[in-house]
Protein backbone atom coordinates (compact mmCIF):
# COMPACT_ATOMS: atom_id res chain seq x y z
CA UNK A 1 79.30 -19.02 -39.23
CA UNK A 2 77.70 -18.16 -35.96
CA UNK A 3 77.41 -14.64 -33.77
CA UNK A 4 77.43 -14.55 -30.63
CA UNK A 5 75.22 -12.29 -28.77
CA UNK A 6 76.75 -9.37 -26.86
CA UNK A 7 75.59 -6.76 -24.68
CA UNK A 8 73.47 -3.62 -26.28
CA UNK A 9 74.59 -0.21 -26.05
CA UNK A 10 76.18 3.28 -27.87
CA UNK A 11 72.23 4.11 -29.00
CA UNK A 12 70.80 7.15 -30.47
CA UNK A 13 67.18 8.27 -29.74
CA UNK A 14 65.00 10.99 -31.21
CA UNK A 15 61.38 11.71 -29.68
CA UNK A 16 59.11 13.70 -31.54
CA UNK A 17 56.04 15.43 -30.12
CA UNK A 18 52.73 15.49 -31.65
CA UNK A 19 52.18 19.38 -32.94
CA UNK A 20 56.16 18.90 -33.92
CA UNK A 21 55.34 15.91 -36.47
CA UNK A 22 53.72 16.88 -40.08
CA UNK A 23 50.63 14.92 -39.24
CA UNK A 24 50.11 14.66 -35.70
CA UNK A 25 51.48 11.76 -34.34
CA UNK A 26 54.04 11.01 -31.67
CA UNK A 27 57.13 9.14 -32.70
CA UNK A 28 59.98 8.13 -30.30
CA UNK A 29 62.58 6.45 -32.62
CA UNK A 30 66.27 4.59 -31.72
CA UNK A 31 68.72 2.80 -33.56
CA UNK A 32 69.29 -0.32 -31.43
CA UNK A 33 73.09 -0.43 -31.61
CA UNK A 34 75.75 -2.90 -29.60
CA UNK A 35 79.19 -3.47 -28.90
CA UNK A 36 79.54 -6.13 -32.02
CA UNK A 37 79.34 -5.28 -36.00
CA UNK A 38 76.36 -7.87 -36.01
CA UNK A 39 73.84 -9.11 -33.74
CA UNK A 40 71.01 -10.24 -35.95
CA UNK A 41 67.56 -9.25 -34.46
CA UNK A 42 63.87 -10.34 -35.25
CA UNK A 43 60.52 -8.69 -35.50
CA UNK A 44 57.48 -10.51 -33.65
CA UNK A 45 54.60 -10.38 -32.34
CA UNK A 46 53.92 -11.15 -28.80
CA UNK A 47 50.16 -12.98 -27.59
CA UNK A 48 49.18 -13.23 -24.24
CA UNK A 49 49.56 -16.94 -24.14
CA UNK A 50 52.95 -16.28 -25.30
CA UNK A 51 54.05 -13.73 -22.30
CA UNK A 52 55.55 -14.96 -19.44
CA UNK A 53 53.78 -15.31 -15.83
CA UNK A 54 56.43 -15.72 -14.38
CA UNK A 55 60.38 -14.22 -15.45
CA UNK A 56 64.14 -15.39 -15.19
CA UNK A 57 66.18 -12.73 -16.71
CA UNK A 58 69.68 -14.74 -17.95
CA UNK A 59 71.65 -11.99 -17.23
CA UNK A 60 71.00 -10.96 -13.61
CA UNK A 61 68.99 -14.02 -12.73
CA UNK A 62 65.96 -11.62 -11.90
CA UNK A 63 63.14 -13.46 -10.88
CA UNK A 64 59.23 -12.44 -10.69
CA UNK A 65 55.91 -12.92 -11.03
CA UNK A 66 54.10 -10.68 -13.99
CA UNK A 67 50.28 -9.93 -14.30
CA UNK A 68 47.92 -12.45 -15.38
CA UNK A 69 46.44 -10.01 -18.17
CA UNK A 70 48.86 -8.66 -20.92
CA UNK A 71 48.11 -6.95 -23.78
CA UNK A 72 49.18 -8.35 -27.23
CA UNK A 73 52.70 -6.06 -28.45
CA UNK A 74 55.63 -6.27 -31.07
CA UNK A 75 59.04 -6.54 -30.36
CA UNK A 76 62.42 -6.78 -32.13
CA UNK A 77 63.85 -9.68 -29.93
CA UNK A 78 67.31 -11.29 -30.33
CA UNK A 79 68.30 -14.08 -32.87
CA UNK A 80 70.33 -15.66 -30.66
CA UNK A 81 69.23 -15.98 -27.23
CA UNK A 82 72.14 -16.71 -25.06
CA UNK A 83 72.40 -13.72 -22.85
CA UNK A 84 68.00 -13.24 -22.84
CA UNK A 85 65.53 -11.90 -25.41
CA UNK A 86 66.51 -8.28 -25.48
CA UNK A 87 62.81 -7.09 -27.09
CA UNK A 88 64.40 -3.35 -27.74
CA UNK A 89 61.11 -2.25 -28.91
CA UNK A 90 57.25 -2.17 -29.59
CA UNK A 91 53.62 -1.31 -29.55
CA UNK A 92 51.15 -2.54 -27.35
CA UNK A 93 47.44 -3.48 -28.19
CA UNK A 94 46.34 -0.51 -26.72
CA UNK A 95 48.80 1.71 -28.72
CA UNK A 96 51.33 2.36 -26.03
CA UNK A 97 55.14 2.17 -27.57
CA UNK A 98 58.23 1.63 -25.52
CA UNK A 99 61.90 1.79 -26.74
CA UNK A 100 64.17 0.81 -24.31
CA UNK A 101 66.98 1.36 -23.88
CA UNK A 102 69.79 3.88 -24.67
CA UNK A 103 72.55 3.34 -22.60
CA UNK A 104 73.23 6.87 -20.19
CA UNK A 105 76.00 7.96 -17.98
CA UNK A 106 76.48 8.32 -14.54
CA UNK A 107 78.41 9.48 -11.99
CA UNK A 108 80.59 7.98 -8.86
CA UNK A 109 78.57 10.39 -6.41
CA UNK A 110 75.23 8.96 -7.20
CA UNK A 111 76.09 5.15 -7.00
CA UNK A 112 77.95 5.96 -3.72
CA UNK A 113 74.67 6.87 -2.39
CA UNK A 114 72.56 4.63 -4.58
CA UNK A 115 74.95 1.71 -6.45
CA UNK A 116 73.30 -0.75 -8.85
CA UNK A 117 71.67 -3.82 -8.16
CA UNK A 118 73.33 -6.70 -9.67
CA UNK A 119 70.56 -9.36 -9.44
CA UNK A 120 68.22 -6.40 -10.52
CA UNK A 121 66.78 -5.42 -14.28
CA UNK A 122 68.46 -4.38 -17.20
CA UNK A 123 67.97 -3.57 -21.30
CA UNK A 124 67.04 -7.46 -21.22
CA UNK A 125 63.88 -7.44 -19.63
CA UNK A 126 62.37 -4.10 -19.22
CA UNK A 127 60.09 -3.89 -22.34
CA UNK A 128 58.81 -7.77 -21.13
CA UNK A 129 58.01 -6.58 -17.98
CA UNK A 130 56.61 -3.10 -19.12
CA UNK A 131 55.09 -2.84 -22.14
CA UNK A 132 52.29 -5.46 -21.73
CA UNK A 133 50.77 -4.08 -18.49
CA UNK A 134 49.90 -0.23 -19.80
CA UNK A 135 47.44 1.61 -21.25
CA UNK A 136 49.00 4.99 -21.61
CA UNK A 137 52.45 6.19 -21.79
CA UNK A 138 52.23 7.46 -18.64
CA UNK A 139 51.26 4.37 -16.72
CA UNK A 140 54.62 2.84 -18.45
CA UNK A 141 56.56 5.86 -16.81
CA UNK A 142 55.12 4.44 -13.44
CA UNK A 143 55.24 0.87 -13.76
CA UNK A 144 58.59 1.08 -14.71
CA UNK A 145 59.61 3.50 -12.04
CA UNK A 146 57.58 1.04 -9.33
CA UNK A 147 59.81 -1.95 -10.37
CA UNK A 148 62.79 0.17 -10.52
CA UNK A 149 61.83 0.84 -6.72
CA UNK A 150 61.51 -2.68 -5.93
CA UNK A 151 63.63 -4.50 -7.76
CA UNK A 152 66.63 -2.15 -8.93
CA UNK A 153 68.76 -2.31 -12.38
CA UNK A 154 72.44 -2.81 -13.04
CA UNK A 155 73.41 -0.45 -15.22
CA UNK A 156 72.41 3.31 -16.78
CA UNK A 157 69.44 3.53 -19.32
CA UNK A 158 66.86 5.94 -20.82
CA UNK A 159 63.34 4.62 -21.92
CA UNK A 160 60.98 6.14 -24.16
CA UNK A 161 57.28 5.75 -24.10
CA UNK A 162 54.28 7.21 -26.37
CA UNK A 163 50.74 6.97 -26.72
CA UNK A 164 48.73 9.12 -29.54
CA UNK A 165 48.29 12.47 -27.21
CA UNK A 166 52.21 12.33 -24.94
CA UNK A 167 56.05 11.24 -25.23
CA UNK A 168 57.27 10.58 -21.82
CA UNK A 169 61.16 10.02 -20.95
CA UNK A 170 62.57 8.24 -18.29
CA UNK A 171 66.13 8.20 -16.76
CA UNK A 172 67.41 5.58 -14.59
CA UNK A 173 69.57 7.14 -11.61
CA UNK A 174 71.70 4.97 -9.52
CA UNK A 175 70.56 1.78 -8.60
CA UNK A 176 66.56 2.15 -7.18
CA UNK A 177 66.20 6.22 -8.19
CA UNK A 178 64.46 7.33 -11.64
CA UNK A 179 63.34 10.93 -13.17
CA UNK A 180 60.89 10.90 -15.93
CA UNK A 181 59.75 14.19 -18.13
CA UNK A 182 56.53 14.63 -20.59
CA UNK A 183 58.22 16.10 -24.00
CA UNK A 184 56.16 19.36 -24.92
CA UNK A 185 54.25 18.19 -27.85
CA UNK A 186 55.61 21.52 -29.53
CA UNK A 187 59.09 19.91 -29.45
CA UNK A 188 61.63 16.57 -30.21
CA UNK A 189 64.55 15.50 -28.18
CA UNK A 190 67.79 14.21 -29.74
CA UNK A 191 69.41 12.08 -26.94
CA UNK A 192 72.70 9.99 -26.82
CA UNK A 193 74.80 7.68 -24.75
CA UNK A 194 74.62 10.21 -21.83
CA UNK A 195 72.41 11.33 -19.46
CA UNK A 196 70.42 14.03 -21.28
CA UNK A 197 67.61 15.65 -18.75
CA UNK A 198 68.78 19.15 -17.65
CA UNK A 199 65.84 21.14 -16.13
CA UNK A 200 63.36 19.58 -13.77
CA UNK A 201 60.86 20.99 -11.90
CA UNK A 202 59.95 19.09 -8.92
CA UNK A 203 56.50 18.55 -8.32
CA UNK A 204 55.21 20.30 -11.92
CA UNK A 205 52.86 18.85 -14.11
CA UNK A 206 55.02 16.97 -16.94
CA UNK A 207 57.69 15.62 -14.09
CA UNK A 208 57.82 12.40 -12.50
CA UNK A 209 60.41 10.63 -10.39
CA UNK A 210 61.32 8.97 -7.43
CA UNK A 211 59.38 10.32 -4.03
CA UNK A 212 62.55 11.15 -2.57
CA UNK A 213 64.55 12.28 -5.33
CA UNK A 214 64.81 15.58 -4.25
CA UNK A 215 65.95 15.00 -0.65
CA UNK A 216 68.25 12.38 -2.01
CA UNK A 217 69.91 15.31 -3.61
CA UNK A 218 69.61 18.34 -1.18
CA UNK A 219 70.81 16.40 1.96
CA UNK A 220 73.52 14.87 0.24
CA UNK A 221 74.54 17.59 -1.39
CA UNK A 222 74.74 16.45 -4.87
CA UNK A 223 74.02 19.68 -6.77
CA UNK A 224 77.06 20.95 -8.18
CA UNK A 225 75.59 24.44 -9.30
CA UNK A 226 76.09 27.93 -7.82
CA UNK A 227 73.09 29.36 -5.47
CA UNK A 228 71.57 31.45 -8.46
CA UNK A 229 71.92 29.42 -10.89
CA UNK A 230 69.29 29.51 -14.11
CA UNK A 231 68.20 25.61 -13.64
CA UNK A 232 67.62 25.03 -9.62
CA UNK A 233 67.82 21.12 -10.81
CA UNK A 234 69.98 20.35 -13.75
CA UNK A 235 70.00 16.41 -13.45
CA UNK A 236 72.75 16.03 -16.31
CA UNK A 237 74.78 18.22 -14.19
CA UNK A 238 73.64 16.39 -10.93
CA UNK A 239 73.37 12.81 -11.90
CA UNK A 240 75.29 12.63 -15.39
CA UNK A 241 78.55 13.38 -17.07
CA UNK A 242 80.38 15.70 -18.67
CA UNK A 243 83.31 14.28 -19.82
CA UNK A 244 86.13 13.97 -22.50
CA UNK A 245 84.49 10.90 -23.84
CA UNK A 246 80.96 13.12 -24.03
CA UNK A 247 82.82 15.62 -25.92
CA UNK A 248 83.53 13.44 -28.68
CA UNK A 249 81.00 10.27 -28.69
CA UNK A 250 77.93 11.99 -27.37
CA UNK A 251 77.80 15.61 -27.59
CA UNK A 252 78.35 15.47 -31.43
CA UNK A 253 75.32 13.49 -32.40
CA UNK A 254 73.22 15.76 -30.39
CA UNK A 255 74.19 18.85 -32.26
CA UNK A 256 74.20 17.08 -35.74
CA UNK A 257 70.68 15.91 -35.21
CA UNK A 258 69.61 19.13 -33.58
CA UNK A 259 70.90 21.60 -36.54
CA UNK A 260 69.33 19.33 -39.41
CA UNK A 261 65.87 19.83 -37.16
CA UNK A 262 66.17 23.70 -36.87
CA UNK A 263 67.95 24.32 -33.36
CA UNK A 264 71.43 25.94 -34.83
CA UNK A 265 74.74 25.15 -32.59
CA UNK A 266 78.22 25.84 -33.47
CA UNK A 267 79.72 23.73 -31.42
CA UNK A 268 79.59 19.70 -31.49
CA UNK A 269 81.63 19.22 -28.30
CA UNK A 270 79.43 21.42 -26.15
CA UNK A 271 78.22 19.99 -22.90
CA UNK A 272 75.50 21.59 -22.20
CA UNK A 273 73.35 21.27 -25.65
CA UNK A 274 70.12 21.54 -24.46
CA UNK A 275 67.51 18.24 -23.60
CA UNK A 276 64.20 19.41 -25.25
CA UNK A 277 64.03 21.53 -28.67
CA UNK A 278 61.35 24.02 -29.83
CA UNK A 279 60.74 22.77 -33.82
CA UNK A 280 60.72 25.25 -35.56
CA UNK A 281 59.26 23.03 -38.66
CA UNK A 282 57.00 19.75 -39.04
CA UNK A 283 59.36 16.83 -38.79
CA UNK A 284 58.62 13.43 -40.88
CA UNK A 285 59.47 9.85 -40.53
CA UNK A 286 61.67 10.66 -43.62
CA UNK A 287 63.19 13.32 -41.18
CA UNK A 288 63.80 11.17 -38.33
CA UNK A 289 65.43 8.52 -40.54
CA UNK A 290 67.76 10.65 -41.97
CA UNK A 291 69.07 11.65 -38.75
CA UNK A 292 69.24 8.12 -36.91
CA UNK A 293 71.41 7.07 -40.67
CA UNK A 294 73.34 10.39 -40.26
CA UNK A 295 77.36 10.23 -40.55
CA UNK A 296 77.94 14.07 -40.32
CA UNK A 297 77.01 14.87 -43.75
CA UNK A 298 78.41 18.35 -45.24
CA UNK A 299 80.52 18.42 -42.15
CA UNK A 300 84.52 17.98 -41.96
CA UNK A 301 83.30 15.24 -39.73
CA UNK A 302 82.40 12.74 -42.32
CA UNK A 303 84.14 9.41 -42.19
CA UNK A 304 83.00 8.99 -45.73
CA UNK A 305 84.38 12.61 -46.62
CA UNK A 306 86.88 13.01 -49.49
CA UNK A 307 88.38 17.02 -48.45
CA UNK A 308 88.72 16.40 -44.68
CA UNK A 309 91.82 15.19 -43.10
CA UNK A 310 91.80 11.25 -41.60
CA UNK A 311 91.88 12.99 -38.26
CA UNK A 312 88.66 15.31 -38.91
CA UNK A 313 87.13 11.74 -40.27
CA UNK A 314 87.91 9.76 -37.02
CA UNK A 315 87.38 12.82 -34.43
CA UNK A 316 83.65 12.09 -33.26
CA UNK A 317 81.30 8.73 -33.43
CA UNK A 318 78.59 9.15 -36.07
CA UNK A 319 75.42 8.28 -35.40
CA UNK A 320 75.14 5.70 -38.21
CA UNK A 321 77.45 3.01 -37.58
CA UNK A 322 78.64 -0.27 -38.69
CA UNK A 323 77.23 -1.34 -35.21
CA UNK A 324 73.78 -0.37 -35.94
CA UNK A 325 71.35 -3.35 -35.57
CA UNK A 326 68.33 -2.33 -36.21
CA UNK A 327 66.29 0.91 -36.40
CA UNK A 328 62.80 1.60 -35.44
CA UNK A 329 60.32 4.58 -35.46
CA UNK A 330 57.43 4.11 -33.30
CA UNK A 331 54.31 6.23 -34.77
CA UNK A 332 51.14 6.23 -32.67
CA UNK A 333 49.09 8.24 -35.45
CA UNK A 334 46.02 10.10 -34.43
CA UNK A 335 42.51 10.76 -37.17
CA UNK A 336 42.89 7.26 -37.83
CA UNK A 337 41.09 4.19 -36.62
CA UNK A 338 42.47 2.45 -33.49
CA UNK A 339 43.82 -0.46 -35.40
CA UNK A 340 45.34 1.36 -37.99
CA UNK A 341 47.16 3.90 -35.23
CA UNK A 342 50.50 2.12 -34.17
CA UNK A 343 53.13 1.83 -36.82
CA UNK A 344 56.28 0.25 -36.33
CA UNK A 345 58.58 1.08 -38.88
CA UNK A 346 61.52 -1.25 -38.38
CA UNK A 347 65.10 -1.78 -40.77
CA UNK A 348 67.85 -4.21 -39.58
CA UNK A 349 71.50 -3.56 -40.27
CA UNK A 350 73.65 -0.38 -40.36
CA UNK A 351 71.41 2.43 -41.84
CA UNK A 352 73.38 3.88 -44.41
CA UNK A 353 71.99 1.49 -46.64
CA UNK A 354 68.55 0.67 -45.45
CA UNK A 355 65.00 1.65 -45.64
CA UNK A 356 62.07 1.57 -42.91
CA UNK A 357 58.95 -0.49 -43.65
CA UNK A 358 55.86 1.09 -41.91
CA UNK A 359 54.48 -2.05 -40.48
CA UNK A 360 51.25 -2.14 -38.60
CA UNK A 361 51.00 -3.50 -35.11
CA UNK A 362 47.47 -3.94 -34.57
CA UNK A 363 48.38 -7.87 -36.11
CA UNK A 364 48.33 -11.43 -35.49
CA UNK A 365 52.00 -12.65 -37.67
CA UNK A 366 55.08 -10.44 -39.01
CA UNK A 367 56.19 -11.32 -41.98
CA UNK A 368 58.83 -14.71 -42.13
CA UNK A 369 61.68 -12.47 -43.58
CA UNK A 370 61.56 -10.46 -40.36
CA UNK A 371 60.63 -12.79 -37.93
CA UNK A 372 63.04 -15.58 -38.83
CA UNK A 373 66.69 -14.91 -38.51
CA UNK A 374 69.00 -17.00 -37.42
CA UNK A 375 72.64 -16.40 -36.01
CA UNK A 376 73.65 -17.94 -39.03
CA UNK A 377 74.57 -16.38 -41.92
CA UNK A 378 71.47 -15.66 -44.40
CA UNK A 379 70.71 -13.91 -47.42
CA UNK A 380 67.28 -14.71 -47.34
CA UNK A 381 66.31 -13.43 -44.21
CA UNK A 382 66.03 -9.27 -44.32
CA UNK A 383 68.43 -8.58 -41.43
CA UNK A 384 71.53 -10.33 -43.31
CA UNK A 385 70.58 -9.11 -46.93
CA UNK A 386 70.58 -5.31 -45.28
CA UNK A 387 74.00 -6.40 -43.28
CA UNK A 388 75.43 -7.83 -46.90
CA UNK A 389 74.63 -4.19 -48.10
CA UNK A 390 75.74 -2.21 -45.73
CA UNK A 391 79.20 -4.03 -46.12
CA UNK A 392 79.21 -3.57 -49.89
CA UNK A 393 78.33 0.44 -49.70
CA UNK A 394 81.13 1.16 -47.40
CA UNK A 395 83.85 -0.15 -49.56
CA UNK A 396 83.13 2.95 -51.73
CA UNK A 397 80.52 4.86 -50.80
CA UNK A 398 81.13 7.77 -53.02
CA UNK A 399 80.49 5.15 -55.78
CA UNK A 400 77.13 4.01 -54.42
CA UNK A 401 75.57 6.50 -52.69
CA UNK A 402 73.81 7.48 -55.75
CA UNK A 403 72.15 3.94 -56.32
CA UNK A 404 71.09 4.22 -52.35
CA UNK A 405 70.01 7.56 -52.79
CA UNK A 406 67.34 6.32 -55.54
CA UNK A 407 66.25 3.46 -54.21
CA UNK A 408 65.21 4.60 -50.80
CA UNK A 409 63.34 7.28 -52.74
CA UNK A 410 61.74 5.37 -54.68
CA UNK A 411 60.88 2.35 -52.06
CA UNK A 412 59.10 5.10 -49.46
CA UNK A 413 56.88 6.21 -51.95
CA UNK A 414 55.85 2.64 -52.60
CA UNK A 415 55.70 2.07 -48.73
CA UNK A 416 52.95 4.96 -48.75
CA UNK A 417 51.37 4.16 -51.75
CA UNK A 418 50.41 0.96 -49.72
CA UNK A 419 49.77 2.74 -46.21
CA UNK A 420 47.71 4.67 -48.09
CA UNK A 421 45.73 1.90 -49.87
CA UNK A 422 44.97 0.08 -46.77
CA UNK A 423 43.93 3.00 -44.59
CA UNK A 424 41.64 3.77 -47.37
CA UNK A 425 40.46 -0.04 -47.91
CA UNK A 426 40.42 -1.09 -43.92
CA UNK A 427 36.69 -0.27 -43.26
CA UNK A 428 35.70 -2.38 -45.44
CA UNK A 429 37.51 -5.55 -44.41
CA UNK A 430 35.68 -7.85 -41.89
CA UNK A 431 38.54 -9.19 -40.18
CA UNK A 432 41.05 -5.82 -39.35
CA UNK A 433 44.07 -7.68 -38.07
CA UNK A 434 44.47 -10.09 -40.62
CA UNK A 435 43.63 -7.39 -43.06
CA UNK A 436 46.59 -5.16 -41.79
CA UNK A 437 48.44 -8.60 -41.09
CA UNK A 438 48.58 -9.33 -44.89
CA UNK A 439 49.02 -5.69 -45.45
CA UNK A 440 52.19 -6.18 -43.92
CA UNK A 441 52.96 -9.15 -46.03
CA UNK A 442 52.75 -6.82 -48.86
CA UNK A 443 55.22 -4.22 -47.71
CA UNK A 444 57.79 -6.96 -46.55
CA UNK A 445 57.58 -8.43 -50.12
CA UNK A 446 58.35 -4.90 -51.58
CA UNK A 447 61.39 -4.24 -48.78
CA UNK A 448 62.59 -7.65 -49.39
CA UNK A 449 62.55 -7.36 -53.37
CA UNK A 450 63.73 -3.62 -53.65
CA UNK A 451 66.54 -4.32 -50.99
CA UNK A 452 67.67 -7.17 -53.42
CA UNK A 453 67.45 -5.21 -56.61
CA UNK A 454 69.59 -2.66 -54.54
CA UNK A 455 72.28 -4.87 -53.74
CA UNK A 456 72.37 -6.55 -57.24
CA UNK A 457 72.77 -2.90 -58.78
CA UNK A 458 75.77 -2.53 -56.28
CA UNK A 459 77.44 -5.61 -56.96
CA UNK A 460 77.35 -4.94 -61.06
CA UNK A 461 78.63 -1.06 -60.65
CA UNK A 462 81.35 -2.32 -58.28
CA UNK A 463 82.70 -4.86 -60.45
CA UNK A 464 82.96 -2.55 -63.32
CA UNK A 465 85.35 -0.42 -60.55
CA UNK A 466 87.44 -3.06 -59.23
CA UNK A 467 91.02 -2.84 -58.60
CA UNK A 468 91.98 -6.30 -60.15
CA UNK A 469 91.58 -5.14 -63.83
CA UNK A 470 93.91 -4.66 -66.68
CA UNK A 471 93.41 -2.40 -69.63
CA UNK A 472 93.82 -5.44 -72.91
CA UNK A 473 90.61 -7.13 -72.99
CA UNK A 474 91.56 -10.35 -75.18
C-alpha cells in the first residue's frame, strides 16, 4: 500500500510570545494538515553540504540560485517526494524557527491588481529557501518578503518565525505583495485557514510589508471601511475574507483556542475575532498542545459528543482532524545555553492520540523512527504507529479516551524528566551535539515504546467491547 502525496493545507497555528509563555520562551506552533487522511512526513536534519545551491521547485518549476553559506536546520520533509520536499518546519543553527505555511484567504480585488505567479514559490520551498540564510526572526520576515518581491508565489500563506527575544508573522497578499507584524511578547495569536491580520500601522515599529503596500491600497481603493472607522487599515477586511465558509471552518477554531487561553467570545462564527490576544495567564507547551488536538471539547460542537445532535457534531471543522499530519511546537528557550535553546517538539498523525517529544535541534542525526518513513505502510516507523492509533481511538473514543488521557500524562513527565537531566548534565559533556543528539535517541525510544504500550492497551480494551460477541462462552 502506497500514498500518494497531495497538496498541504486547512492548518492551524498558535504563536506565543515570550512574557505570555510560563518560562520565557517564544513558541510558534502548527499542525501541518492536508487535503488526504495520510501523508506520512519525516523529521531531519539538514547540513550545509546537504542544502541546495541551486533549486527546482517540482511544483512551479521555480528555479534559483541560493547562498553559498547556510546554516545547519531541522525539518519535517515529505515521505514521498513526488510533488517536492515540503520541509513544513524547523530551527536553524542560530536558533531562528520557521513554520510555514498555513494556508490564508484572499480576495478577487487583490489578485485583480496583484494575481499569483504560477512559476513562482509556494508551501514547497519556502522554508528551503528561508530558513538557512537568517540569523534572527526578523531577517526571515525580510528575506522572505525580498523573494516574494522577486520571484512571486501561487497561492495564499501565513509564515511564522521566532528567535529567543520576537515572534514575527507574515501574510502573503496577492501575487508579489506581503504584510508582516511582531506579536507583542505580552500576547499569542490563534490563526486559521484565513487571513488573520486586522490592525496595521504603517510605518510603526513591529510592522513590515511591501514598500508600496499602502499606495497599492489607497489609489486603488481597496479599503472597504467607513472614513472613521476604529482600524484605518484592517488587512483581513482589505485583503481577506469573510465568508460563509469562514463562518464555519475558520472562525470556530479561533474562538475555541482563544477561550481555553483566557480571551472569552460567545460567538464561534464571528468574523471579526480579533488577530493578537492579551494572555491573561502563562501558557505551556502542554497548553498549546491541547489546543492544536482540540475537537471542541465541553462544547455542543464535539464530533465525539454523546448529548449533541449529528448536526451540532458536523456544524464547524475541529481543529484536530483525521487530516492532521504532523504537529510541531517550535520553543526557542531563553536562561539556557545556546545549544540547548531550540526545541522542536514534533508528533506525526492526527493528535487526538499523540504526544510531542521535545527534541533538541542543536544536533547532528534524528532519531531512525522519525527520520525514516516510507509511503508504505509501517508499524515500526513513529508516523504510522501514531496513524494506527489515531484510527483505533476514533472507533470509540468515549471508550479510550481514558487510556489516552493517562498515557500522555504520564509520557510528558518522562519527556521532562529527561529535558531536565540533560540540561542539567550538558556542561559537562565534551562534545554538545552528539550529547543532545543521543539525548534525543533517548526520548524517541520512550515515544516509540509508550506509543506502543498505548496502542496495545487499546487493542485489548476494544476487543473486550466488540460487537461480534455472544453471551455462552463454551
Amino acid at each position: 500500500m502506497k500514498i500518494e502525496n497531495r497538496r498541504k493545507g486547512s492548518c492551524t497555528t498558535v504563536l506565543v510570545g515570550r512574557k505570555a509563555s510560563i518560562d520565557g520562551s517564544t513558541m510558534i506552533a502548527r499542525n501541518d494538515d492536508g487535503h488526504e487522511a495520510l501523508d506520512p512526513q519525516r523529521f531531519v536534519v539538514v547540513h550545509p553540504d546537504e542544502q541546495p545551491r541551486h533549486y527546482k521547485a517540482v511544483l512551479s518549476g521555480l528555479e534559483l540560485d541560493l547562498p553559498d553559506n547556510p546554516l545547519r536546520y531541522t525539518s519535517t520533509p515529505n515521505a514521498v517526494l513526488a510533488e517536492g520536499i515540503w520541509p513544513a518546519a524547523g530551527i536553524n543553527s542560530e536558533n531562528v524557527a520557521m513554520s510555514a505555511t498555513e494556508t490564508i484567504t484572499t480576495n478577487p480585488r487583490i489578485l485583480g491588481l496583484d494575481p499569483y505567479v504560477a512559476d513562482g514559490m509556494g508551501e514547497e520551498d519556502l522554508v528551503t529557501l528561508v530558513l538557512p540564510y537568517v540569523k534572527t526572526a526578523r531577517e526571515g520576515v525580510e528575506r522572505l518578503g525580498e523573494l516574494l518581491a522577486t520571484y512571486g508565489t501561487y497561492e495564499p500563506n501565513g509564515i511564522a518565525f521566532a528567535d529567543h527575544k520576537e515572534v514575527w508573522w507574515l501574510e502573503t497578499i496577492g501575487g508579489h505583495h506581503w504584510a508582516a507584524v511582531r506579536i507583542p511578547d505580552d500576547a499569542y495569536v490563534v490563526a486559521p485557514n484565513r487571513m488573520n491580520i486586522d490592525d496595521f500601522k504603517f510605518n510603526s515599529e513591529g510592522y513590515l510589508c511591501s514598500s508600496d503596500l499602502k499606495n497599492l491600497i489607497d489609489e486603488n481603493h481597496l479599503n472597504p471601511d467607513l472614513e472613521g472607522y476604529e482600524t484605518p487599515y484592517n488587512l483581513r477586511h482589505i485583503f481577506g475574507s469573510s465568508s460563509i465558509k469562514d463562518s464555519v471552518y475558520n472562525n470556530p477554531r479561533t474562538w475555541y483556542g482563544q477561550n481555553f487561553l483566557g480571551t472569552v467570545s460567545e460567538d464561534p462564527q464571528n468574523q471579526e475575532l480579533p488577530f493578537i490576544c492579551e494572555a491573561t495567564r502563562k501558557i505551556t507547551v502542554e497548553d498549546v498542545k491541547f489546543v492544536l488536538s482540540s475537537h471542541f471539547e465541553n462544547t455542543s460542537y464535539d464530533p465525539y459528543g454523546t448529548t449533541n445532535t449529528p448536526e451540532e457534531r458536523k456544524l464547524f471543522r475541529p481543529i484536530g482532524i483525521n487530516r492532521n499530519h504532523s504537529v510541531h511546537i517550535l520553543q526557542v528557550r531563553n536562561h539556557v545555553p545556546k545549544e540547548l535553546a531550540g526545541v522542536q517538539w514534533l508528533a506525526f498523525g492526527a493528535n487526538t492520540f499523540n504526544h510531542v517529544v521535545p527534541f533538541y535541534t542543536a544536533i547532528t542525526d534524528t532519531p531512525a523512527c522519525y527520520r525514516d518513513a516510507k509511503g508504505e505502510y509501517d508499524p515500526t516507523n513513529m508516523y504510522w504507529l501514531s496513524a494506527t492509533t489515531a484510527v483505533l481511538g476514533d472507533s470509540n473514543y468515549d471508550l479510550f479516551v481514558d487510556l489516552r488521557n493517562t498515557f500522555e500524562l504520564n509520557t510528558m513527565a518522562k519527556f521532562h524528566e529527561i529535558q531536565n537531566e540533560t540540561d542539567r548534565g550538558f556542561d559537562a559533556a565534551t562534545d554538545k551535539l552528539a550529547y543532545l543528539t543521543e539525548a534525543n535517541e533517548k526520548l524517541a525510544a520512550v515515544a516509540f515504546k509508550n506509543q506502543t504500550e498505548l496502542l496495545g492497551r487499546m487493542v485489548v480494551l476494544g476487543s473486550a467491547n466488540m460487537k461480534l460477541r455472544f453471551d455462552f462462552n463454551d
